[in-house]
Protein backbone atom coordinates (compact mmCIF):
# COMPACT_ATOMS: atom_id res chain seq x y z
CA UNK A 1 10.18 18.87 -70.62
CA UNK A 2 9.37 14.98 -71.00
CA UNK A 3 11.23 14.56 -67.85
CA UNK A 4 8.92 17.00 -65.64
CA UNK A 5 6.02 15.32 -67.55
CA UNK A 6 7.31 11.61 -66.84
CA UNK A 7 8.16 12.82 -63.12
CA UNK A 8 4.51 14.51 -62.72
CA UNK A 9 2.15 11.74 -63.99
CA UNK A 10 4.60 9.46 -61.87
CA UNK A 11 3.91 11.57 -58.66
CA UNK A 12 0.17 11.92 -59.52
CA UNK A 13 0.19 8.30 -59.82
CA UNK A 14 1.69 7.81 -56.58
CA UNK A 15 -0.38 9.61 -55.02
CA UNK A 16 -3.69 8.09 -56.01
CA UNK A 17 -2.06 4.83 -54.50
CA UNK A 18 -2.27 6.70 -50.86
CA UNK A 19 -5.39 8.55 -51.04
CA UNK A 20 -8.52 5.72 -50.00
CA UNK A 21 -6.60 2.73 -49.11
CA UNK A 22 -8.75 -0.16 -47.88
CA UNK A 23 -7.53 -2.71 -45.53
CA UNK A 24 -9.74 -5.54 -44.30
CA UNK A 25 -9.26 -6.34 -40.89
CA UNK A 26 -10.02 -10.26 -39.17
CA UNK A 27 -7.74 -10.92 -36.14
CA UNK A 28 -10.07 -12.94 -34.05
CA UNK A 29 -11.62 -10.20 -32.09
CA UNK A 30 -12.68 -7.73 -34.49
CA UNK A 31 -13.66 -8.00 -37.94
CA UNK A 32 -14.00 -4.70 -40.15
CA UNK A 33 -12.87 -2.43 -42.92
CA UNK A 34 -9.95 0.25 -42.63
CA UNK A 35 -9.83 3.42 -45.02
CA UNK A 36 -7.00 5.23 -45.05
CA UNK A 37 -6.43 4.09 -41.50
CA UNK A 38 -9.87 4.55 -40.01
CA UNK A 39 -12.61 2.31 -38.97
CA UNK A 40 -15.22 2.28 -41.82
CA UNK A 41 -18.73 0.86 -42.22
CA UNK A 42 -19.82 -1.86 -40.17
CA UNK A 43 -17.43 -3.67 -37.74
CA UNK A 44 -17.77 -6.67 -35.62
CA UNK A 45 -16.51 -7.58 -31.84
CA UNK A 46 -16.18 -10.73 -30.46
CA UNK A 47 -15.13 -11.90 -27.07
CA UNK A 48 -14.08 -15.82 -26.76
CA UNK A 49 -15.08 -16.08 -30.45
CA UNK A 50 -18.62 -14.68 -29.22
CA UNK A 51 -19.96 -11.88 -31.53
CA UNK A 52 -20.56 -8.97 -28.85
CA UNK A 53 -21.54 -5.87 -31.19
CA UNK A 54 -21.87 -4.10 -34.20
CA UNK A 55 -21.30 -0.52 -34.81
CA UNK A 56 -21.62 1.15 -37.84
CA UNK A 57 -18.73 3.81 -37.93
CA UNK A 58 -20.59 5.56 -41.20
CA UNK A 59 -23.62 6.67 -39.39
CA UNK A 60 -22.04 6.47 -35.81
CA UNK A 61 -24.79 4.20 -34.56
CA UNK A 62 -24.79 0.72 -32.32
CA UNK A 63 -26.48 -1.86 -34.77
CA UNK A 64 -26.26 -5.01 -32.49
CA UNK A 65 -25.27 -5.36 -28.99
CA UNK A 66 -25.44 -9.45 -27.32
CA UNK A 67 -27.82 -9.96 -24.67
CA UNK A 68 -26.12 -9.49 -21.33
CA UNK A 69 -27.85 -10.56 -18.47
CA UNK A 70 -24.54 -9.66 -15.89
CA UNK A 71 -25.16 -7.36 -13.24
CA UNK A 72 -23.12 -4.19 -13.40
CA UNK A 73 -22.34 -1.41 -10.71
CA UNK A 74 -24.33 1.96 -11.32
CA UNK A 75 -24.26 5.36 -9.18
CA UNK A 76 -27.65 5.69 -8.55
CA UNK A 77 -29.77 8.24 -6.36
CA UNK A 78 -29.05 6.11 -3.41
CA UNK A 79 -25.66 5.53 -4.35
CA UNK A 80 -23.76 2.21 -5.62
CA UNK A 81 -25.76 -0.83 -6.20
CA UNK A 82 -25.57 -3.50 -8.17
CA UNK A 83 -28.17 -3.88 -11.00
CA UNK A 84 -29.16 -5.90 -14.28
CA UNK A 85 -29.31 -3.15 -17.68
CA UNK A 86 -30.73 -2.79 -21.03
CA UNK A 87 -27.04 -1.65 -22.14
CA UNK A 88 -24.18 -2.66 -20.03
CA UNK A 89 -21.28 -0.23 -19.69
CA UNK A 90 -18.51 -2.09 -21.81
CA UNK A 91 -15.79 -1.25 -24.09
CA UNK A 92 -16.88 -0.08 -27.69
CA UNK A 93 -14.61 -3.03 -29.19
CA UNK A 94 -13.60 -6.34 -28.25
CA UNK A 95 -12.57 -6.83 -24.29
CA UNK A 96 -10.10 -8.95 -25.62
CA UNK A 97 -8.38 -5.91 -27.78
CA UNK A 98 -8.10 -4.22 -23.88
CA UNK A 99 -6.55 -7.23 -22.14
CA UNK A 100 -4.29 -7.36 -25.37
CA UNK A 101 -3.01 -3.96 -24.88
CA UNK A 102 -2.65 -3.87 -21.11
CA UNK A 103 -0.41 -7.75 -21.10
CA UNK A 104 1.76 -6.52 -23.71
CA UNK A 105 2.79 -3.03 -22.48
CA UNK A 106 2.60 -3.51 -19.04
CA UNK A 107 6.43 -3.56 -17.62
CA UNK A 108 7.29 -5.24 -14.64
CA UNK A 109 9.55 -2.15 -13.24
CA UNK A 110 13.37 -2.57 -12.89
CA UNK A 111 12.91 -1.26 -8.76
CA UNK A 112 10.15 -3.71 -8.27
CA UNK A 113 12.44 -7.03 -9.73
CA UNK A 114 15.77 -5.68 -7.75
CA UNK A 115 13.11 -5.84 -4.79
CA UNK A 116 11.35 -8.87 -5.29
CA UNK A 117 8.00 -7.13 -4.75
CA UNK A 118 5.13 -9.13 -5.73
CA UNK A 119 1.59 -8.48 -5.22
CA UNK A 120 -2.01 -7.19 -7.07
CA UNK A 121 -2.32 -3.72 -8.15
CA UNK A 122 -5.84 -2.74 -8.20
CA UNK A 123 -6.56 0.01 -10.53
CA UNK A 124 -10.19 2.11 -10.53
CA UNK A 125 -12.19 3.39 -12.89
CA UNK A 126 -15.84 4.92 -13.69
CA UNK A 127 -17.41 5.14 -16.95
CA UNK A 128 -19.33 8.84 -17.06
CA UNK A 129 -22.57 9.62 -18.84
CA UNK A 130 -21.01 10.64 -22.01
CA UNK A 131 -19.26 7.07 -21.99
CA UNK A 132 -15.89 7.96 -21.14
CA UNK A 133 -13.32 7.02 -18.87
CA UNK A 134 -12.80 9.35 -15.20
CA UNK A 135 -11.81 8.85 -11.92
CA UNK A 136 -8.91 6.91 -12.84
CA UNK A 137 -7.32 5.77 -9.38
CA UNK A 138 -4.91 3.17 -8.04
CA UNK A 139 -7.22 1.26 -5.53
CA UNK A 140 -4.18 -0.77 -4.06
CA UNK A 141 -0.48 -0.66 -4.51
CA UNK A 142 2.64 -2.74 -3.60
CA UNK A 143 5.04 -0.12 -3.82
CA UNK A 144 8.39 0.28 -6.60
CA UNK A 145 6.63 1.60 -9.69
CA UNK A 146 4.03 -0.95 -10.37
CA UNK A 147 1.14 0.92 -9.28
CA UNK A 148 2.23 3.63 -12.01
CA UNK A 149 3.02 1.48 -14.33
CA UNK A 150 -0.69 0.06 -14.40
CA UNK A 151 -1.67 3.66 -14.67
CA UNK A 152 0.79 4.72 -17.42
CA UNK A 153 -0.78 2.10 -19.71
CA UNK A 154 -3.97 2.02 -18.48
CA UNK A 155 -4.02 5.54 -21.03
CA UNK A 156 -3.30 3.61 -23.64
CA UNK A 157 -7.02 1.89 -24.33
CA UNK A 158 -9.02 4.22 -25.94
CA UNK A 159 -11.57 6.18 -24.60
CA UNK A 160 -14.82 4.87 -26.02
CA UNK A 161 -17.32 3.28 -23.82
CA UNK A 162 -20.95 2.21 -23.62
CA UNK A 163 -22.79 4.14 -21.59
CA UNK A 164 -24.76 2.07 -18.67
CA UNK A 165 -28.66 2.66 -19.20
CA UNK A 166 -31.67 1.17 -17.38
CA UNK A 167 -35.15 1.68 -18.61
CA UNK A 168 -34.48 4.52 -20.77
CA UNK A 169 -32.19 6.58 -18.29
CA UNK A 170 -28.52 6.62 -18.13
CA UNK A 171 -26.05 5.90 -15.55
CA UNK A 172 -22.26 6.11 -14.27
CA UNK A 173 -20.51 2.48 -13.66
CA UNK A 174 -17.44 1.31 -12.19
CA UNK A 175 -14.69 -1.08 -12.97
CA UNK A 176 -11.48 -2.40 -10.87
CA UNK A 177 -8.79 -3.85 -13.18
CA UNK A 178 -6.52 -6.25 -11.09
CA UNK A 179 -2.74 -6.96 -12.66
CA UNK A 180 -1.27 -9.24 -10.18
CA UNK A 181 2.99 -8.52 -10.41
CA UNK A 182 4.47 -12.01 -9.63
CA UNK A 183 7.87 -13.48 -9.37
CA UNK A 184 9.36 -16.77 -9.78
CA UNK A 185 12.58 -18.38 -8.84
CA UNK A 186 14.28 -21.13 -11.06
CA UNK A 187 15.42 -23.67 -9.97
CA UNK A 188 16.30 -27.48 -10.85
CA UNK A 189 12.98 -28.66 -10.58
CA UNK A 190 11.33 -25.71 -12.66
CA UNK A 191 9.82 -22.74 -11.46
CA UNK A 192 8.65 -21.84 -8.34
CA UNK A 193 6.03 -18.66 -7.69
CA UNK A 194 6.03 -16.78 -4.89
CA UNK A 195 3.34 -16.16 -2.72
CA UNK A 196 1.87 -13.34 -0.97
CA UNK A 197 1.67 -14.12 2.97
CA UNK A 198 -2.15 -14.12 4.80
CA UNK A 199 -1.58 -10.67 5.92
CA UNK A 200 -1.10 -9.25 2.33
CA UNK A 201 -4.22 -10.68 1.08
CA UNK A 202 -6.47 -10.16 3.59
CA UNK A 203 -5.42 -6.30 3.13
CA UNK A 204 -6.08 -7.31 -0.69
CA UNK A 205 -9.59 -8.02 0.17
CA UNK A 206 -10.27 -5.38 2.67
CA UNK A 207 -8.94 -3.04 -0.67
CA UNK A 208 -11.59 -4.99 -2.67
CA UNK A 209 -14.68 -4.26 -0.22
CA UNK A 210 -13.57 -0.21 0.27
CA UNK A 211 -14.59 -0.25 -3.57
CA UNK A 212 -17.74 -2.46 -3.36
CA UNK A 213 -20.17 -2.97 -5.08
CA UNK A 214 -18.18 -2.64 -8.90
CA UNK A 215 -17.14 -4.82 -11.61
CA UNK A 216 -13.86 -6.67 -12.60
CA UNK A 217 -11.95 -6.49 -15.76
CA UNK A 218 -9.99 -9.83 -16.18
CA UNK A 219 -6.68 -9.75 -14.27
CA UNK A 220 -3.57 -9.29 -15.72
CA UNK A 221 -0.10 -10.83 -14.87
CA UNK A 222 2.76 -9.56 -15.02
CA UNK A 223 5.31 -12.46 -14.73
CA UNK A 224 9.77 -12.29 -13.96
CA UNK A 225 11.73 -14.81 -13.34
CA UNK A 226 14.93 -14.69 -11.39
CA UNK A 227 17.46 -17.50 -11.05
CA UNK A 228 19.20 -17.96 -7.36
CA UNK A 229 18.14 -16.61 -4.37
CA UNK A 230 15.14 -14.24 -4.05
CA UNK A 231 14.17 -11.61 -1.10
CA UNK A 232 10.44 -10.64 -1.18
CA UNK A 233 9.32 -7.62 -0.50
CA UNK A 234 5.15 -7.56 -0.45
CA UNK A 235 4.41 -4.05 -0.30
């Protein structure tokens, strides 16, 4: 009978150790309190060091957002334009947190080395009126997985966004996220990058205008290095 006594307070005790664990969070981008695993109370976002926002996760509500004074690409009644906002359209979180994600999952496909296929994937995106994430659409590929690669981890950042509003009204936006695939060959001297030829980026830029006008995430690269010789595919 002691036994099942010892073993129950034991088990109780454990699991009072589980139930409301707290965990601060600082890791140069966001700054905030974890409860059991969830975002609690107020957190902070900062991009380059900058504080961006607050949000308090108790009540649900934005409590500070950094003047932005960037134009940002909104469907309006005419159609695309480009426009300055009272709220811009941006990640609820650090940007940082995003290019984090997409760098360190982002795989530069086995077909796409054996091939030597470099290049810039251009991946679409629009940010709906309830703030989340549609129209998900490679813009631009170069061919041997990479363009569904992007995609595949693309779903990865979650799905919470700020929705675009202008005096009082709200508004869809649009993003392109570039992730540039690029190979280098080693050699005595170092490394030495390949290039994409004229052709390739002038079809690069034609890409760009077909989505115009819109925003840019940063670009991502995805970097492999091969020793001896190299044949380059573009696309």
């Amino acid at each position: 009978m002691k036994i099942k006594f010892i073993i129950v307070i034991l088990l109780s005790f454990l699991s009072s150790l589980s139930f409301g664990q707290k965990k601060e969070v600082d890791n140069g981008y966001e700054k905030g309190l974890l409860v059991d695993g969830y975002k609690d109370g107020i957190w902070e976002y900062y991009d380059d060091s900058l504080l961006k926002l607050k949000v308090d996760y108790t009540t649900g509500k934005l409590v500070y957002l950094a003047e932005d004074t960037s134009s940002y690409a909104i469907e309006s009644e005419t159609g695309w334009e480009m426009s300055k906002l009272d709220i811009p359209p941006r990640y609820v979180g650090s940007m940082e947190e995003i290019l984090n994600i997409l760098a360190m999952n982002i795989q530069y496909p086995a077909e796409a080395k054996n091939q030597s296929t470099i290049g810039s994937v251009l991946l679409g995106f629009e940010i709906n009126l309830q703030g989340n994430v549609e129209n998900v659409k490679i813009l631009r590929d170069i061919g041997a997985g990479c363009g569904d690669e992007v995609l595949r981890v693309f779903q990865f950042i979650p799905n919470f966004w700020l929705v675009a509003q202008k005096n009082g009204q709200y508004y869809k936006a649009r993003y392109i996220l570039p992730v540039n695939f690029q190979i280098g060959k080693r050699t005595s001297k170092g490394v030495v990058w390949l290039d994409e030829p004229k052709t390739e980026l002038k079809e690069l830029s034609e890409s760009k205008a077909a989505y115009h006008p819109t925003n840019y995430l940063e670009e991502i690269v995805i970097s492999a290095v091969q020793v001896g010789k190299t044949k380059t595919h573009y696309n």
